[in-house]
N, C-alpha and C. Protein backbone atom coordinates (compact mmCIF):
# COMPACT_ATOMS: atom_id res chain seq x y z
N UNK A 1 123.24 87.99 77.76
CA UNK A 1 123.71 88.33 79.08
C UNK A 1 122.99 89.61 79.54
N UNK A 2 122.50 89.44 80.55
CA UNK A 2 122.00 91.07 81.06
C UNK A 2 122.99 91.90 81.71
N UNK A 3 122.41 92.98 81.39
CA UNK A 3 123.63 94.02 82.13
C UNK A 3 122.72 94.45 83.18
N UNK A 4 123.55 95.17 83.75
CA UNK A 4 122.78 96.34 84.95
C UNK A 4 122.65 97.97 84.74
N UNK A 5 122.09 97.44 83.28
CA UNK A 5 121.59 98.49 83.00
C UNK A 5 119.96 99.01 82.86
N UNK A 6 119.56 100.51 82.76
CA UNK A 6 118.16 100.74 82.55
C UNK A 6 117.86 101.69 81.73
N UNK A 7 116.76 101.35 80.50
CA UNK A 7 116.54 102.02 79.59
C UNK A 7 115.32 103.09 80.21
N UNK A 8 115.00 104.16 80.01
CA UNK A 8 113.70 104.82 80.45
C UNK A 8 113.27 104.96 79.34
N UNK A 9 111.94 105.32 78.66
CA UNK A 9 111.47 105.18 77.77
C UNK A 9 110.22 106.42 77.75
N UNK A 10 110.59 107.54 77.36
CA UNK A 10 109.20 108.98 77.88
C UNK A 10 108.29 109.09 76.57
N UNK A 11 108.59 108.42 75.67
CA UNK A 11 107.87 108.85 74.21
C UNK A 11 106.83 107.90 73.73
N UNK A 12 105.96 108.16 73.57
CA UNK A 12 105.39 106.93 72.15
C UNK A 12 106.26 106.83 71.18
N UNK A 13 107.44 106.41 71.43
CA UNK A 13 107.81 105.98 70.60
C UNK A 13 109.50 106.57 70.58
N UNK A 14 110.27 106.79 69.29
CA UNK A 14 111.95 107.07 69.71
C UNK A 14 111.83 108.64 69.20
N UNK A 15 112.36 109.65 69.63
CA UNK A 15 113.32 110.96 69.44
C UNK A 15 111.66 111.78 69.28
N UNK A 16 112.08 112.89 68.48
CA UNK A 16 110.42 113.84 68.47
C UNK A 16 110.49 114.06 67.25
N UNK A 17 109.67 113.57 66.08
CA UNK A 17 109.26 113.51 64.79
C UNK A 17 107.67 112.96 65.10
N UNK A 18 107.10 112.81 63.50
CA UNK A 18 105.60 111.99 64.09
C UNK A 18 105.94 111.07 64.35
N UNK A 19 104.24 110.43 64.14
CA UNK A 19 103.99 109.09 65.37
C UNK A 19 104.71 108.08 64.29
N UNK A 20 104.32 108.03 63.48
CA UNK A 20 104.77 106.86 62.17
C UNK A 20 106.83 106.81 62.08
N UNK A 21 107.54 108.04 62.22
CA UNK A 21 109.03 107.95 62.36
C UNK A 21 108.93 107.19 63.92
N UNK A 22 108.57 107.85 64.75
CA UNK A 22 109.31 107.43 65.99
C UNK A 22 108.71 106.30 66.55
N UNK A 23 107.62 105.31 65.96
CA UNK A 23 107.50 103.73 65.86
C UNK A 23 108.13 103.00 64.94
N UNK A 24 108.71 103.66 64.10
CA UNK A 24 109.48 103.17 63.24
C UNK A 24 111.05 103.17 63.86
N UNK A 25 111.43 103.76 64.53
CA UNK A 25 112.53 104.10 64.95
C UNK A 25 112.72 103.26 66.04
N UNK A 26 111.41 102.81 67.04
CA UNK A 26 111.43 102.40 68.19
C UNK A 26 111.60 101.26 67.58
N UNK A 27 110.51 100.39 67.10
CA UNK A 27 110.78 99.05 66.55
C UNK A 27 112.14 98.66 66.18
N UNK A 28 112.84 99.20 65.25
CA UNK A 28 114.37 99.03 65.10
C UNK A 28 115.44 98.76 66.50
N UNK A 29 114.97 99.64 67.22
CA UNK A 29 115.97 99.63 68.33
C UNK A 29 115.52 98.40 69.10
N UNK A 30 114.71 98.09 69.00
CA UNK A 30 114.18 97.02 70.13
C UNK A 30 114.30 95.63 69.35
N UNK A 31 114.37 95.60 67.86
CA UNK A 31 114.69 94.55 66.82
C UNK A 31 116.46 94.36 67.14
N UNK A 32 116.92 95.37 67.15
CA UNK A 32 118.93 95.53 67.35
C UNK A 32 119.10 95.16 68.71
N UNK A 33 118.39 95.68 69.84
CA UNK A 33 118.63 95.32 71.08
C UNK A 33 118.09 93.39 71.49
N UNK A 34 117.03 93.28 70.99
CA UNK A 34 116.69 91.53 70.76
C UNK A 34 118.16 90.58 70.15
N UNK A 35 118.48 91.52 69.18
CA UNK A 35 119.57 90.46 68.11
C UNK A 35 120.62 90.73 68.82
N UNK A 36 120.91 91.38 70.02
CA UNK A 36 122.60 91.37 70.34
C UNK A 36 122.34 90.89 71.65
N UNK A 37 123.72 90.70 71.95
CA UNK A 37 124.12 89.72 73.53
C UNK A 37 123.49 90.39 74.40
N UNK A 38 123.87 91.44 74.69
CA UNK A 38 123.73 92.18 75.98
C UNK A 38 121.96 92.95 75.97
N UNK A 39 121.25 92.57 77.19
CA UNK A 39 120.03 92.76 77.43
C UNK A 39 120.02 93.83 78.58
N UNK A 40 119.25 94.89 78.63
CA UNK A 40 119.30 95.73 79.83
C UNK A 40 118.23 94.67 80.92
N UNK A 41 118.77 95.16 82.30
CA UNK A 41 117.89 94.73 83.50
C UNK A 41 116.61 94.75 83.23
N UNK A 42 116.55 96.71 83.29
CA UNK A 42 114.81 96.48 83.30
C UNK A 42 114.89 97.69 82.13
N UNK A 43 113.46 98.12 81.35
CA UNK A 43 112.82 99.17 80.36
C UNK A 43 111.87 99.78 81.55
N UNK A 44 111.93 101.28 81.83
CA UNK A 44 110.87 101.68 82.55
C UNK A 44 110.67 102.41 81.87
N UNK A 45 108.58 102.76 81.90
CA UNK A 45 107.91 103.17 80.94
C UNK A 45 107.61 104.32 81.46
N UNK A 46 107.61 105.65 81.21
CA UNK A 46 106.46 106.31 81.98
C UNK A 46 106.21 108.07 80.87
N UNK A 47 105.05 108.90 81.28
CA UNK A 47 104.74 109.73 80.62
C UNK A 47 103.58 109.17 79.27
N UNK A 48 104.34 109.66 78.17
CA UNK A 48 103.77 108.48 76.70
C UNK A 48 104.74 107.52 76.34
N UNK A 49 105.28 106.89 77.24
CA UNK A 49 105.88 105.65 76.82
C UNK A 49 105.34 104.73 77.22
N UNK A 50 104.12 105.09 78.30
CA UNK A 50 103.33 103.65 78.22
C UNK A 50 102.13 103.10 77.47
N UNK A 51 102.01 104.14 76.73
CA UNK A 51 101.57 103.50 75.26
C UNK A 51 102.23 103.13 74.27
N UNK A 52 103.77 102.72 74.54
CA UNK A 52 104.31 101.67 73.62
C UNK A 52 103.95 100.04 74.86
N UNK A 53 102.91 99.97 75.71
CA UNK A 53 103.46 98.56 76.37
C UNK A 53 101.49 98.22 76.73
N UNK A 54 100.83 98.96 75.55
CA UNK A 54 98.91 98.92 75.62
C UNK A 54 98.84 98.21 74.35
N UNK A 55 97.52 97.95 74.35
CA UNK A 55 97.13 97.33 73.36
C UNK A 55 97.06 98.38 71.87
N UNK A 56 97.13 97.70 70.85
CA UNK A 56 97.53 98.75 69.63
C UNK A 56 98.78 99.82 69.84
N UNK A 57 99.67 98.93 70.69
CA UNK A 57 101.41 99.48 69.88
C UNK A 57 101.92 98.82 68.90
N UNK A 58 102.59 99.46 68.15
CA UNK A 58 103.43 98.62 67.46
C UNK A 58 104.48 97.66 67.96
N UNK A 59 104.93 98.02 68.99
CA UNK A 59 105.98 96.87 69.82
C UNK A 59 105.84 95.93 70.06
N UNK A 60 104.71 95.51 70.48
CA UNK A 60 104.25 94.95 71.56
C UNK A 60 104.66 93.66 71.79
N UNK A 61 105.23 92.51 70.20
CA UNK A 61 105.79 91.28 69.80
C UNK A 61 107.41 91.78 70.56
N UNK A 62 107.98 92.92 70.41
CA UNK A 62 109.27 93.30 70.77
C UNK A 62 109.28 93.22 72.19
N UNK A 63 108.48 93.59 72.52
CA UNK A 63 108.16 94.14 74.35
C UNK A 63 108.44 92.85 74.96
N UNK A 64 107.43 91.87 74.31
CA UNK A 64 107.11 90.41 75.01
C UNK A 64 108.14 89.65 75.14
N UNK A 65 109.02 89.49 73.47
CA UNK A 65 110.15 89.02 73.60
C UNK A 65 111.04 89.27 74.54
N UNK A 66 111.39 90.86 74.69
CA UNK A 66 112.75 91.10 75.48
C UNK A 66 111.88 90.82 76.67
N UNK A 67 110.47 90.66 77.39
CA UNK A 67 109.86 89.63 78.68
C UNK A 67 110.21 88.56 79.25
N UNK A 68 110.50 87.84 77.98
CA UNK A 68 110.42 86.44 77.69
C UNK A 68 112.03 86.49 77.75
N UNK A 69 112.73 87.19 77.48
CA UNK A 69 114.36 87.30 77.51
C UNK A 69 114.56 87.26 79.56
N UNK A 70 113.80 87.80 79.87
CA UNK A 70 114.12 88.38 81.37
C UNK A 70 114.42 89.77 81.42
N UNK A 71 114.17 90.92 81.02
CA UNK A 71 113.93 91.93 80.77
C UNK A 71 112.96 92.62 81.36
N UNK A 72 112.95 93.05 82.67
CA UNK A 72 111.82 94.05 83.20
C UNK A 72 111.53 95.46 82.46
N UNK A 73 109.95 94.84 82.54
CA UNK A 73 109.18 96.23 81.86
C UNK A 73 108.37 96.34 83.17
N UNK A 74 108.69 97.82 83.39
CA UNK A 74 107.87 98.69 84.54
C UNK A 74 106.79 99.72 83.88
N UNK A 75 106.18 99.59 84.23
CA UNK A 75 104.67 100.83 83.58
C UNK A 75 104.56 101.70 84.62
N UNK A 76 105.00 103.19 84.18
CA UNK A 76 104.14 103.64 85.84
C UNK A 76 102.81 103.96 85.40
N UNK A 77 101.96 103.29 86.68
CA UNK A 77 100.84 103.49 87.00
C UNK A 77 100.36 104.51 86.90
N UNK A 78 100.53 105.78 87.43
CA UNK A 78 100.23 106.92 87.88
C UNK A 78 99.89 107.43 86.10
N UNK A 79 101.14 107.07 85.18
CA UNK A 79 100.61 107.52 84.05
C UNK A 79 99.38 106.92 83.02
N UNK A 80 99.61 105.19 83.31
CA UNK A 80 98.92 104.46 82.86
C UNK A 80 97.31 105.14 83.19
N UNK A 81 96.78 105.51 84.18
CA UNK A 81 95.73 106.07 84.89
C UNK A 81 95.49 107.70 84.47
N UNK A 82 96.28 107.90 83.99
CA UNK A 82 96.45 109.58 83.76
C UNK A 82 95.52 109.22 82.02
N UNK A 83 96.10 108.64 81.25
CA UNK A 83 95.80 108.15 79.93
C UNK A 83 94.54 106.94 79.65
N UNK A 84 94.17 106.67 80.85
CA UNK A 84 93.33 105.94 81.12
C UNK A 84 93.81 104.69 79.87
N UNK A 85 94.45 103.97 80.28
CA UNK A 85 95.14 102.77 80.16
C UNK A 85 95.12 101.62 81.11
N UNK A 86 95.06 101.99 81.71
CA UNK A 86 94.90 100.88 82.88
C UNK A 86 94.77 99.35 82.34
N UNK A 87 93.30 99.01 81.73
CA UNK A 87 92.98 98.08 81.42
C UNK A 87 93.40 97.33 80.04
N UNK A 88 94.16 98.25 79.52
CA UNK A 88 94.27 98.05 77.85
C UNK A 88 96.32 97.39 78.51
N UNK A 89 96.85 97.26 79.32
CA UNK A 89 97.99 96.72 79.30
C UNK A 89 98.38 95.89 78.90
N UNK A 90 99.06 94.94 78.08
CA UNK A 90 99.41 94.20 77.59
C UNK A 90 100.74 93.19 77.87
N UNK A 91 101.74 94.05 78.18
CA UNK A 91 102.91 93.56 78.46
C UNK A 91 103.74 94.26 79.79
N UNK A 92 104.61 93.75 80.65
CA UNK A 92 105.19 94.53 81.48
C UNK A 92 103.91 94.23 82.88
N UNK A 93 104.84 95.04 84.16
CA UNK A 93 103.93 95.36 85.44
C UNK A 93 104.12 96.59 85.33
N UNK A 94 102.51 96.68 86.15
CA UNK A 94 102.45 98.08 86.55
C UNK A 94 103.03 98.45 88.34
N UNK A 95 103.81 99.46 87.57
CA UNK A 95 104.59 99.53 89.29
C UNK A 95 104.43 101.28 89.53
N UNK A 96 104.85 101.96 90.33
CA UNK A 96 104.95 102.86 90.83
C UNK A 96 106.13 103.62 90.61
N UNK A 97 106.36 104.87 90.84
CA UNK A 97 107.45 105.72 90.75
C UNK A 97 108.70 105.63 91.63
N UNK A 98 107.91 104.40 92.68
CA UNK A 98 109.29 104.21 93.41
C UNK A 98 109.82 102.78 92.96
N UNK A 99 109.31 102.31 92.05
CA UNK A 99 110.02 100.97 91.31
C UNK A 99 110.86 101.68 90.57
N UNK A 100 110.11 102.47 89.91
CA UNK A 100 111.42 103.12 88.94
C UNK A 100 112.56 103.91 89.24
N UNK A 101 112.48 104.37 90.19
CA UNK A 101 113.94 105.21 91.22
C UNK A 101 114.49 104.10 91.50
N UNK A 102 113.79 102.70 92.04
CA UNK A 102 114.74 101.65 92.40
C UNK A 102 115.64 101.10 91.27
N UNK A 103 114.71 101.16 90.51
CA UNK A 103 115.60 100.33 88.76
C UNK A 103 116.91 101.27 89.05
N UNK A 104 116.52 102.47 88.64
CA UNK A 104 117.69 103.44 88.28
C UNK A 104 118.78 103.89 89.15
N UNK A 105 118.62 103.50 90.74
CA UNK A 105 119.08 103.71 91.76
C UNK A 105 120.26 101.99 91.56
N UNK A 106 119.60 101.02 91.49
CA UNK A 106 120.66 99.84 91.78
C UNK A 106 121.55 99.50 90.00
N UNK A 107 120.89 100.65 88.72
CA UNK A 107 121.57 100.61 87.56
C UNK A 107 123.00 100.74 87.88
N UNK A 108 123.70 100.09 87.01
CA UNK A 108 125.87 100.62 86.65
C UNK A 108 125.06 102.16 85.74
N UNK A 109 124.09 101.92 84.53
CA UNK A 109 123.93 102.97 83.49
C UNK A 109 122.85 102.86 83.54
N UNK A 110 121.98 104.32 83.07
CA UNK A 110 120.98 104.40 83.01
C UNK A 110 120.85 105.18 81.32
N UNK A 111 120.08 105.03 80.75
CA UNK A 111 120.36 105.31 78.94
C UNK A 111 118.13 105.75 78.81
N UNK A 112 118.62 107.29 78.68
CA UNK A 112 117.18 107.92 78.33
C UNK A 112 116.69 107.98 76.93
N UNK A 113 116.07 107.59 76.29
CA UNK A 113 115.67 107.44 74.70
C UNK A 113 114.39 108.73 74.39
């Protein structure tokens, strides 16, 4: 079931440890969030969280799935381009900073990781 909810996502990855804990950490959450009922609306990416949704993340099987669930993944652009990513995207659209005020604007919850 989806909720109307929205995850934001600012890290490569979960909390601030290295890169190897907090892909390790991310993967889990996105393995627990796949296996239970409730699916958020949308995941918006932005800062270094949109190198969990490029080519060579570890997610990226996680990403697709919760896609494939109906699960919007938003990339902002502005960062994707900052990191020069652009072309290396993999999963998700690339949207703008005002997609993502919209996610979070029509959310019940909004949940920052």
């Amino acid at each position: 079931m989806m909720k109307n909810t929205v995850i934001l996502i600012t890290n490569d990855g979960m909390g601030r440890a290295d890169a190897q804990l907090q892909h390790t950490l991310i993967a889990k959450y996105f393995d627990l969030l796949l296996a239970g009922q409730d699916l958020p609306n949308a995941i918006c990416f932005y800062t270094e969280g949109v190198k969990l949704a490029v080519e060579g993340s570890p997610v990226l099987n996680q990403l697709t799935a919760l896609e494939e669930k109906g699960v919007r993944l938003i990339l902002c652009s502005t960062c994707l381009n900052y990191f020069g990513l652009m072309d290396k995207v993999k999963v998700g659209i690339m949207g703008g900073m005002g997609d993502i005020l919209e996610a979070q604007i029509k959310a019940e919850k909004v949940i920052t990781l």
